[in-house]
PDB file of N, CA and C in Angstrom:
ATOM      1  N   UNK A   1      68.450 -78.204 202.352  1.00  0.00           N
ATOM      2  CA  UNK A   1      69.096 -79.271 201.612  1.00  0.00           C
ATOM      3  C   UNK A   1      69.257 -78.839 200.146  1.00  0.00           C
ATOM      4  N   UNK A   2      70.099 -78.966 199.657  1.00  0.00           N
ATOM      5  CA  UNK A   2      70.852 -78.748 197.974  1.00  0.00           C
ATOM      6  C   UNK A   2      70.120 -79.956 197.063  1.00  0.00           C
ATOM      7  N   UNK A   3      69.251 -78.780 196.116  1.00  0.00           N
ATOM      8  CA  UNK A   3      68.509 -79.646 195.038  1.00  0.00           C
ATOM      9  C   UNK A   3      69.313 -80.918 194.192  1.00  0.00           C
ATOM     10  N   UNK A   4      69.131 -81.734 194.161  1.00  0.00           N
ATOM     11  CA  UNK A   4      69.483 -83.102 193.408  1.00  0.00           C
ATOM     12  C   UNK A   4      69.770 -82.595 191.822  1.00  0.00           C
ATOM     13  N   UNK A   5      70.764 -83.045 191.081  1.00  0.00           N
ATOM     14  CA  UNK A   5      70.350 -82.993 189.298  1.00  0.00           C
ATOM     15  C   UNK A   5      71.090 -83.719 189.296  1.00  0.00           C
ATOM     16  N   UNK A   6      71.378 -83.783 187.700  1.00  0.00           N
ATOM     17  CA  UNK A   6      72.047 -84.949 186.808  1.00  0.00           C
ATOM     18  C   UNK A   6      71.935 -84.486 185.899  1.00  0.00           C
ATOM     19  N   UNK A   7      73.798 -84.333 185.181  1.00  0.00           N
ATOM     20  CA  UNK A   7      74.180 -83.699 184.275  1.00  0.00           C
ATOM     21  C   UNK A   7      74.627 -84.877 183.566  1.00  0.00           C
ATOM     22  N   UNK A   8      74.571 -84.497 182.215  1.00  0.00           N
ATOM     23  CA  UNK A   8      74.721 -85.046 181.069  1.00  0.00           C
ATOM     24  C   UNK A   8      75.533 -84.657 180.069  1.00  0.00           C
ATOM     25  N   UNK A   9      76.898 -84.793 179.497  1.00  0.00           N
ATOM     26  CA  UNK A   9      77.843 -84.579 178.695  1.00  0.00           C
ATOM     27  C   UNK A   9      77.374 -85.204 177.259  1.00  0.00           C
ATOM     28  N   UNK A  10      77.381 -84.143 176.143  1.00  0.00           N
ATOM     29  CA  UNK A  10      77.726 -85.376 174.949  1.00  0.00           C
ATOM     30  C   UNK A  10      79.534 -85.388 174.526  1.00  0.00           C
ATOM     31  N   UNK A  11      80.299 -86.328 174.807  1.00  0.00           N
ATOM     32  CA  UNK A  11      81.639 -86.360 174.799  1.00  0.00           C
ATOM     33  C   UNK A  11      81.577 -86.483 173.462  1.00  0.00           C
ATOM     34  N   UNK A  12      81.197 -86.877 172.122  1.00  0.00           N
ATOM     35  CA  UNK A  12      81.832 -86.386 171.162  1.00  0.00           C
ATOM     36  C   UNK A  12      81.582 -85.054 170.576  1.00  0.00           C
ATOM     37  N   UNK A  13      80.890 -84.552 171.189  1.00  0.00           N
ATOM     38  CA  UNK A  13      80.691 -82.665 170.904  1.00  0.00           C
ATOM     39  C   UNK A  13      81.436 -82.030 171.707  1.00  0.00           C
ATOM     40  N   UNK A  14      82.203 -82.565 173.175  1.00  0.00           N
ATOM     41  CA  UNK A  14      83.127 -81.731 173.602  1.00  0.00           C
ATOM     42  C   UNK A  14      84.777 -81.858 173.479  1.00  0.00           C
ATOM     43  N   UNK A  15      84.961 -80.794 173.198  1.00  0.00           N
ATOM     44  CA  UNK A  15      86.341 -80.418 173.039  1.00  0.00           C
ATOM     45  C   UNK A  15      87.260 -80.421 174.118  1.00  0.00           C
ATOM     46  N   UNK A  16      86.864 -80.396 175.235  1.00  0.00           N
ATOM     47  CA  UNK A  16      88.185 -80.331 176.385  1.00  0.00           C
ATOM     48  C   UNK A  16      88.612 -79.268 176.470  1.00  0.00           C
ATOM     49  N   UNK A  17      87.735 -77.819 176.396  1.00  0.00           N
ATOM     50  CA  UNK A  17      88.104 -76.997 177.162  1.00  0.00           C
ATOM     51  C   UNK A  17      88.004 -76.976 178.517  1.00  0.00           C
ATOM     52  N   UNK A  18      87.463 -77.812 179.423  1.00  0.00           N
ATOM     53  CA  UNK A  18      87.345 -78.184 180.355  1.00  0.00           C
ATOM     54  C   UNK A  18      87.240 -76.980 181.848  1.00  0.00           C
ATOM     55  N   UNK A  19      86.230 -76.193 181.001  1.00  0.00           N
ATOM     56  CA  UNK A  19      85.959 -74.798 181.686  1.00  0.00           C
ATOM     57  C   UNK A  19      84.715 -74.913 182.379  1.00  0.00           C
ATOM     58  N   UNK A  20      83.767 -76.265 182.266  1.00  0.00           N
ATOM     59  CA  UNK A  20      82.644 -76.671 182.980  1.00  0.00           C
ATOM     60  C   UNK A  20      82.982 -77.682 184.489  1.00  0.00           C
ATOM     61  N   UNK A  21      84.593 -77.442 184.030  1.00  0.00           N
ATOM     62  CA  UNK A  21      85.333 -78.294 185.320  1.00  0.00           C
ATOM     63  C   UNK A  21      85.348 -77.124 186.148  1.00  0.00           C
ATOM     64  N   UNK A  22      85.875 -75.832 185.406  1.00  0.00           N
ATOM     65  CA  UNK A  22      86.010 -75.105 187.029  1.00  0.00           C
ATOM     66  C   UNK A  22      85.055 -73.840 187.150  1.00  0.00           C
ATOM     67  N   UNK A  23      83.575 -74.651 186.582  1.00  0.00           N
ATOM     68  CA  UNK A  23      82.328 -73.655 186.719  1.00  0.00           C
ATOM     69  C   UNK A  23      81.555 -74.396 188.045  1.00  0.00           C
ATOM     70  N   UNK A  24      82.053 -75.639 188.125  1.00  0.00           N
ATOM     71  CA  UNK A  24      81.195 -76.752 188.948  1.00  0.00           C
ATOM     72  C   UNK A  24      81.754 -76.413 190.282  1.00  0.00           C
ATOM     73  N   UNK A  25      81.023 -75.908 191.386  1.00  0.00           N
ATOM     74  CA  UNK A  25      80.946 -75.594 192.602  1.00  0.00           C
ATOM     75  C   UNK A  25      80.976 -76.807 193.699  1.00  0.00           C
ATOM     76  N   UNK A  26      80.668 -77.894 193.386  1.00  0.00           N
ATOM     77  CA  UNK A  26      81.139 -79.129 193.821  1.00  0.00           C
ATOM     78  C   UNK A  26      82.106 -80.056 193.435  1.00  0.00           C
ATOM     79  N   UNK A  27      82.525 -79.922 192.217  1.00  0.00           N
ATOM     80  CA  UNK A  27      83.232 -80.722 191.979  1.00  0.00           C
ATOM     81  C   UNK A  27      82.541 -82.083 191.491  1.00  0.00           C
ATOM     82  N   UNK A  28      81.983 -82.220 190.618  1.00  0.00           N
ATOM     83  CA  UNK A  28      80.908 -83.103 190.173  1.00  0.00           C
ATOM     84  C   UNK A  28      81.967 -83.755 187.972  1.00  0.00           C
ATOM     85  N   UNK A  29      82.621 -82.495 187.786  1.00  0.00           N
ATOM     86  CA  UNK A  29      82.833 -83.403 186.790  1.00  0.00           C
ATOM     87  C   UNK A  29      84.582 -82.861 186.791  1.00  0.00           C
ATOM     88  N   UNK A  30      84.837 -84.529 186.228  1.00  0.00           N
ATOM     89  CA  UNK A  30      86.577 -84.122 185.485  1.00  0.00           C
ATOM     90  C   UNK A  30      86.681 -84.359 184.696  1.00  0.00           C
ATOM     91  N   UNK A  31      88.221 -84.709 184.085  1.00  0.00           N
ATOM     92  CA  UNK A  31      88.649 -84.726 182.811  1.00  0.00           C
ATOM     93  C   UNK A  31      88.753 -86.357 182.419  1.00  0.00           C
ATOM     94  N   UNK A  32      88.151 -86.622 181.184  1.00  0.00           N
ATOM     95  CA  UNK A  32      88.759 -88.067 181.095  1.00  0.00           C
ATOM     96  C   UNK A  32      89.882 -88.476 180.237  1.00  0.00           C
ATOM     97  N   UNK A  33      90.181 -89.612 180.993  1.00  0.00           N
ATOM     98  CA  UNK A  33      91.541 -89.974 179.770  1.00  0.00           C
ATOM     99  C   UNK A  33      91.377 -90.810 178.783  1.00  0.00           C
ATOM    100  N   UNK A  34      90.086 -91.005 178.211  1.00  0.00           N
ATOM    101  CA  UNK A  34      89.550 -91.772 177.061  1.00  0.00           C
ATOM    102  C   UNK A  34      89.368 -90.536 175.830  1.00  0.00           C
ATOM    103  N   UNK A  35      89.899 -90.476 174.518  1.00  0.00           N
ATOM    104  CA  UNK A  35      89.905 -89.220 173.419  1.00  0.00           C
ATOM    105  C   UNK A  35      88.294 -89.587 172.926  1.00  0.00           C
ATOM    106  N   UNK A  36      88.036 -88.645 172.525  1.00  0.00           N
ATOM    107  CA  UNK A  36      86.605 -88.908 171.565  1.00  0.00           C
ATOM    108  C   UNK A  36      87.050 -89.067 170.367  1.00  0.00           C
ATOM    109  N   UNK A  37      85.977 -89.137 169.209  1.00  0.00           N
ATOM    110  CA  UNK A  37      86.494 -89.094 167.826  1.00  0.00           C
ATOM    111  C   UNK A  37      87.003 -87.984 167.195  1.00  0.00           C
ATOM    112  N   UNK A  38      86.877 -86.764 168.361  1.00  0.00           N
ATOM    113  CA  UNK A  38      87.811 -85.271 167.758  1.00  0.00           C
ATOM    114  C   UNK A  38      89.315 -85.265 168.060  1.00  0.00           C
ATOM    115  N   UNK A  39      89.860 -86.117 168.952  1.00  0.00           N
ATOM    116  CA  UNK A  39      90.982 -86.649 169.591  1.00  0.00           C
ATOM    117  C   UNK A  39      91.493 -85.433 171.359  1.00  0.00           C
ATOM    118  N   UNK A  40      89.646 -85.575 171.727  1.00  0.00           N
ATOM    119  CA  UNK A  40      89.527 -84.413 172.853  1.00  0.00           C
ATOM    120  C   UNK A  40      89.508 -85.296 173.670  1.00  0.00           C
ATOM    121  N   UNK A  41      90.157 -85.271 175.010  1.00  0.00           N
ATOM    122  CA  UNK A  41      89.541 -85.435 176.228  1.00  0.00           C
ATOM    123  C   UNK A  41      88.822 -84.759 177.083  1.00  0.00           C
ATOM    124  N   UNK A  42      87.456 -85.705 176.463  1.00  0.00           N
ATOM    125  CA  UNK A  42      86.373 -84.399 177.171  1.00  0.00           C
ATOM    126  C   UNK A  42      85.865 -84.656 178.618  1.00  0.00           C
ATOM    127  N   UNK A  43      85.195 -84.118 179.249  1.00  0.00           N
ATOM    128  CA  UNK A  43      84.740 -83.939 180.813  1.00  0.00           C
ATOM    129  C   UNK A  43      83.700 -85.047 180.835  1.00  0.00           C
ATOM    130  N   UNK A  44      83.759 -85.566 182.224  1.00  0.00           N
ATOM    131  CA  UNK A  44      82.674 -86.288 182.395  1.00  0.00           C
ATOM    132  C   UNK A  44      82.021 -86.375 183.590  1.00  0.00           C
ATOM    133  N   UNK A  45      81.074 -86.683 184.319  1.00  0.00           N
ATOM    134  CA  UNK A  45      80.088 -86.844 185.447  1.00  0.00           C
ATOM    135  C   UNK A  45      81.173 -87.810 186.445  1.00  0.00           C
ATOM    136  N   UNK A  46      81.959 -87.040 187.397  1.00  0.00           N
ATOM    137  CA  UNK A  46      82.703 -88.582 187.625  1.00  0.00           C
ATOM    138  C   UNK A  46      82.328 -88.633 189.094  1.00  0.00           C
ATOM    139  N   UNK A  47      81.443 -87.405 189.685  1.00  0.00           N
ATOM    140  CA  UNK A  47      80.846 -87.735 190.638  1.00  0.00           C
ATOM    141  C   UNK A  47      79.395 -87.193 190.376  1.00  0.00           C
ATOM    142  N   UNK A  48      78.317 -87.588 189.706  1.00  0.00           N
ATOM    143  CA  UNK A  48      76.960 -87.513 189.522  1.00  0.00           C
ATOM    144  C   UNK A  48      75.851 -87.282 190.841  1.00  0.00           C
ATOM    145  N   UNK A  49      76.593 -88.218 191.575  1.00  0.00           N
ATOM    146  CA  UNK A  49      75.744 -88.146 192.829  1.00  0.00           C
ATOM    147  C   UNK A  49      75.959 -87.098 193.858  1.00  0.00           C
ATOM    148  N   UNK A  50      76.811 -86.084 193.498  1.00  0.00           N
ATOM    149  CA  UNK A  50      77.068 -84.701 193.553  1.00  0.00           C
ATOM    150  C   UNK A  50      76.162 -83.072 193.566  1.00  0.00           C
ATOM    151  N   UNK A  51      75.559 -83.220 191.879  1.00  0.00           N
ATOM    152  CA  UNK A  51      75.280 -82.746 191.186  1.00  0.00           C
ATOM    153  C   UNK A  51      74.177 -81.442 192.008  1.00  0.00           C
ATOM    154  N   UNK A  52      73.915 -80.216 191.937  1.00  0.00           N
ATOM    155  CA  UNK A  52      73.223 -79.794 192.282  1.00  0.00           C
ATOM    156  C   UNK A  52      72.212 -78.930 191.233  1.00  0.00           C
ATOM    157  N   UNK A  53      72.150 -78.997 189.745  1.00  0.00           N
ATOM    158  CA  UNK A  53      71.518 -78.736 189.205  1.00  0.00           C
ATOM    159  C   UNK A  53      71.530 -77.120 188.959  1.00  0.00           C
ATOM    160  N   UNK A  54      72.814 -76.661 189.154  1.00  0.00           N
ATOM    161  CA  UNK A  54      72.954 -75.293 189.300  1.00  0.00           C
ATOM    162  C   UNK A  54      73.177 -74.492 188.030  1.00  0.00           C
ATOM    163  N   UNK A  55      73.372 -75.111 187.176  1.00  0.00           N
ATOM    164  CA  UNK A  55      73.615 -75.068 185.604  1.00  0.00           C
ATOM    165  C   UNK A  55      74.889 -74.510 185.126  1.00  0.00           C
ATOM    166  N   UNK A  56      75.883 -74.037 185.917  1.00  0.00           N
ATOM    167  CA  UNK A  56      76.925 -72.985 185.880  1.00  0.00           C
ATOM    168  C   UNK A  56      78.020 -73.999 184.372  1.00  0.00           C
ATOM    169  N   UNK A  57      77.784 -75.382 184.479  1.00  0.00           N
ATOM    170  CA  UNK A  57      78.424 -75.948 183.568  1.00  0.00           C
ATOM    171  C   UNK A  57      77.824 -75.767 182.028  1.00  0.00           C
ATOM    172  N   UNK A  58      76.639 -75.884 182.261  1.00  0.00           N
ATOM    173  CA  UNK A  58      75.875 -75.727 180.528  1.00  0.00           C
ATOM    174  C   UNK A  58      75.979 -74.249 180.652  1.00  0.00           C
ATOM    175  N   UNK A  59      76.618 -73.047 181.207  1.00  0.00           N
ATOM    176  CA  UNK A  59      76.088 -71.780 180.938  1.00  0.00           C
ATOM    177  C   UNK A  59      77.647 -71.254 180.789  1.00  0.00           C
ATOM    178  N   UNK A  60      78.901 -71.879 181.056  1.00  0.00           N
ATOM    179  CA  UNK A  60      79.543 -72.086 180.652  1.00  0.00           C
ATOM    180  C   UNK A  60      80.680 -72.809 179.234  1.00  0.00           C
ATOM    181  N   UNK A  61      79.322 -73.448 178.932  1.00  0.00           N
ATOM    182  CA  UNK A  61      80.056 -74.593 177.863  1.00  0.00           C
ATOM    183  C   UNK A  61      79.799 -73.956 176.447  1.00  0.00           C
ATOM    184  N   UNK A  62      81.184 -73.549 175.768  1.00  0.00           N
ATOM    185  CA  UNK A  62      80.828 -73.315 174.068  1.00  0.00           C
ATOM    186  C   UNK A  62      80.547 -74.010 173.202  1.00  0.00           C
ATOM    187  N   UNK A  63      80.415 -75.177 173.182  1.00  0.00           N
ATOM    188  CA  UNK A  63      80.005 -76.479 172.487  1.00  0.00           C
ATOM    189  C   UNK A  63      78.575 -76.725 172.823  1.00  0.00           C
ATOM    190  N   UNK A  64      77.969 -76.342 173.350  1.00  0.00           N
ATOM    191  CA  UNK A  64      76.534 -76.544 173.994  1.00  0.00           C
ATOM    192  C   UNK A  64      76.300 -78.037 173.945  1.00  0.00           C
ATOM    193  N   UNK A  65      77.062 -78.572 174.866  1.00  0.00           N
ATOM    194  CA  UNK A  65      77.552 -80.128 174.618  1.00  0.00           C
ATOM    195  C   UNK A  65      76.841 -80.562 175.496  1.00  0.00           C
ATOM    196  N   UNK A  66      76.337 -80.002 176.716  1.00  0.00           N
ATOM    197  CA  UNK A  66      75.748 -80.280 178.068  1.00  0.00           C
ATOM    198  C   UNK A  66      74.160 -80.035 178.577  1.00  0.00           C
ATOM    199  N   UNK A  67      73.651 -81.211 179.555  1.00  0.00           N
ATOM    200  CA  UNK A  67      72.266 -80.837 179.767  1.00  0.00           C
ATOM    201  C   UNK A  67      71.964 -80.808 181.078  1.00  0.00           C
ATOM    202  N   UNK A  68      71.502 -79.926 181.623  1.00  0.00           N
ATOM    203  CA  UNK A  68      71.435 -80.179 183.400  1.00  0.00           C
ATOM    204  C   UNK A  68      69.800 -80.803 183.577  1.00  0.00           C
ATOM    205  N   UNK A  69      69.295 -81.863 184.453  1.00  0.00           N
ATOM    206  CA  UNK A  69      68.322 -81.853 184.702  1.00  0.00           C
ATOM    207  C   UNK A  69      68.243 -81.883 186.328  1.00  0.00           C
ATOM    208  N   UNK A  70      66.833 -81.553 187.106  1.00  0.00           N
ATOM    209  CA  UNK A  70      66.529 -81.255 188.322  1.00  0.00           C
ATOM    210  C   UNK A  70      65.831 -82.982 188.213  1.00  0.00           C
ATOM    211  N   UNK A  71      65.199 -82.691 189.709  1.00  0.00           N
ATOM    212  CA  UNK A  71      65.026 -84.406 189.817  1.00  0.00           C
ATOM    213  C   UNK A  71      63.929 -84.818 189.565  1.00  0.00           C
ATOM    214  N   UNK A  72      62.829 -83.559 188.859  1.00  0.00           N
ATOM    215  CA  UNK A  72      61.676 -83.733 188.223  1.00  0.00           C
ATOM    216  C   UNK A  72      61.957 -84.129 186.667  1.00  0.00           C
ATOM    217  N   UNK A  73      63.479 -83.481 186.205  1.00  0.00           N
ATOM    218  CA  UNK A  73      63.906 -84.095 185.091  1.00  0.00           C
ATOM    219  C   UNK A  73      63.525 -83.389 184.022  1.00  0.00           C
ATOM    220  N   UNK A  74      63.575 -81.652 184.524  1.00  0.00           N
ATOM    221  CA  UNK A  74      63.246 -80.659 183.543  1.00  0.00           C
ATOM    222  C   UNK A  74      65.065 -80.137 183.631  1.00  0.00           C
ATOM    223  N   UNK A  75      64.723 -79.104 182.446  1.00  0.00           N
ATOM    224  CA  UNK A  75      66.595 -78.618 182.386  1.00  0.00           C
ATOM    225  C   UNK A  75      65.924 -77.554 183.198  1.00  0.00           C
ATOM    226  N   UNK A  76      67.720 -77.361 184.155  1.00  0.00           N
ATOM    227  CA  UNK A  76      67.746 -76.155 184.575  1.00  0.00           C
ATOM    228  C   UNK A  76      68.219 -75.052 184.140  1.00  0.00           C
TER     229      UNK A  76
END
């Protein structure tokens, strides 16, 4: 069975390069159509209950905008 996590975006630190969209092996986050205060549409958790804690999105992200946790609720 595929470990549980829960990822965490800070949307006004991301920019919308939206390169943690196609690091995610499930398909766990997209793009939103709400701007932040940088006028980005940044990524969000839009399926959470997804998530496998694999980190490929925070190890991807240049904004270090992102936090992966496992279901003990340490980062991965």
């Amino acid at each position: 069975m595929a470990k549980k996590g829960k990822v965490v975006i800070d949307r006004e630190l991301c920019k919308g390069c939206l390169l943690c969209i196609r690091a995610c092996p499930v398909q766990v986050l997209e793009k939103d159509s709400r701007l932040n205060e940088q006028g980005s549409c940044p990524s969000f958790p839009a399926h959470p209950e997804k998530c496998i804690a694999c980190g490929n999105c925070f190890e991807v992200c240049p904004d270090v905008c992102i936090e992966i946790f496992d279901l003990e609720g340490a980062l991965a």
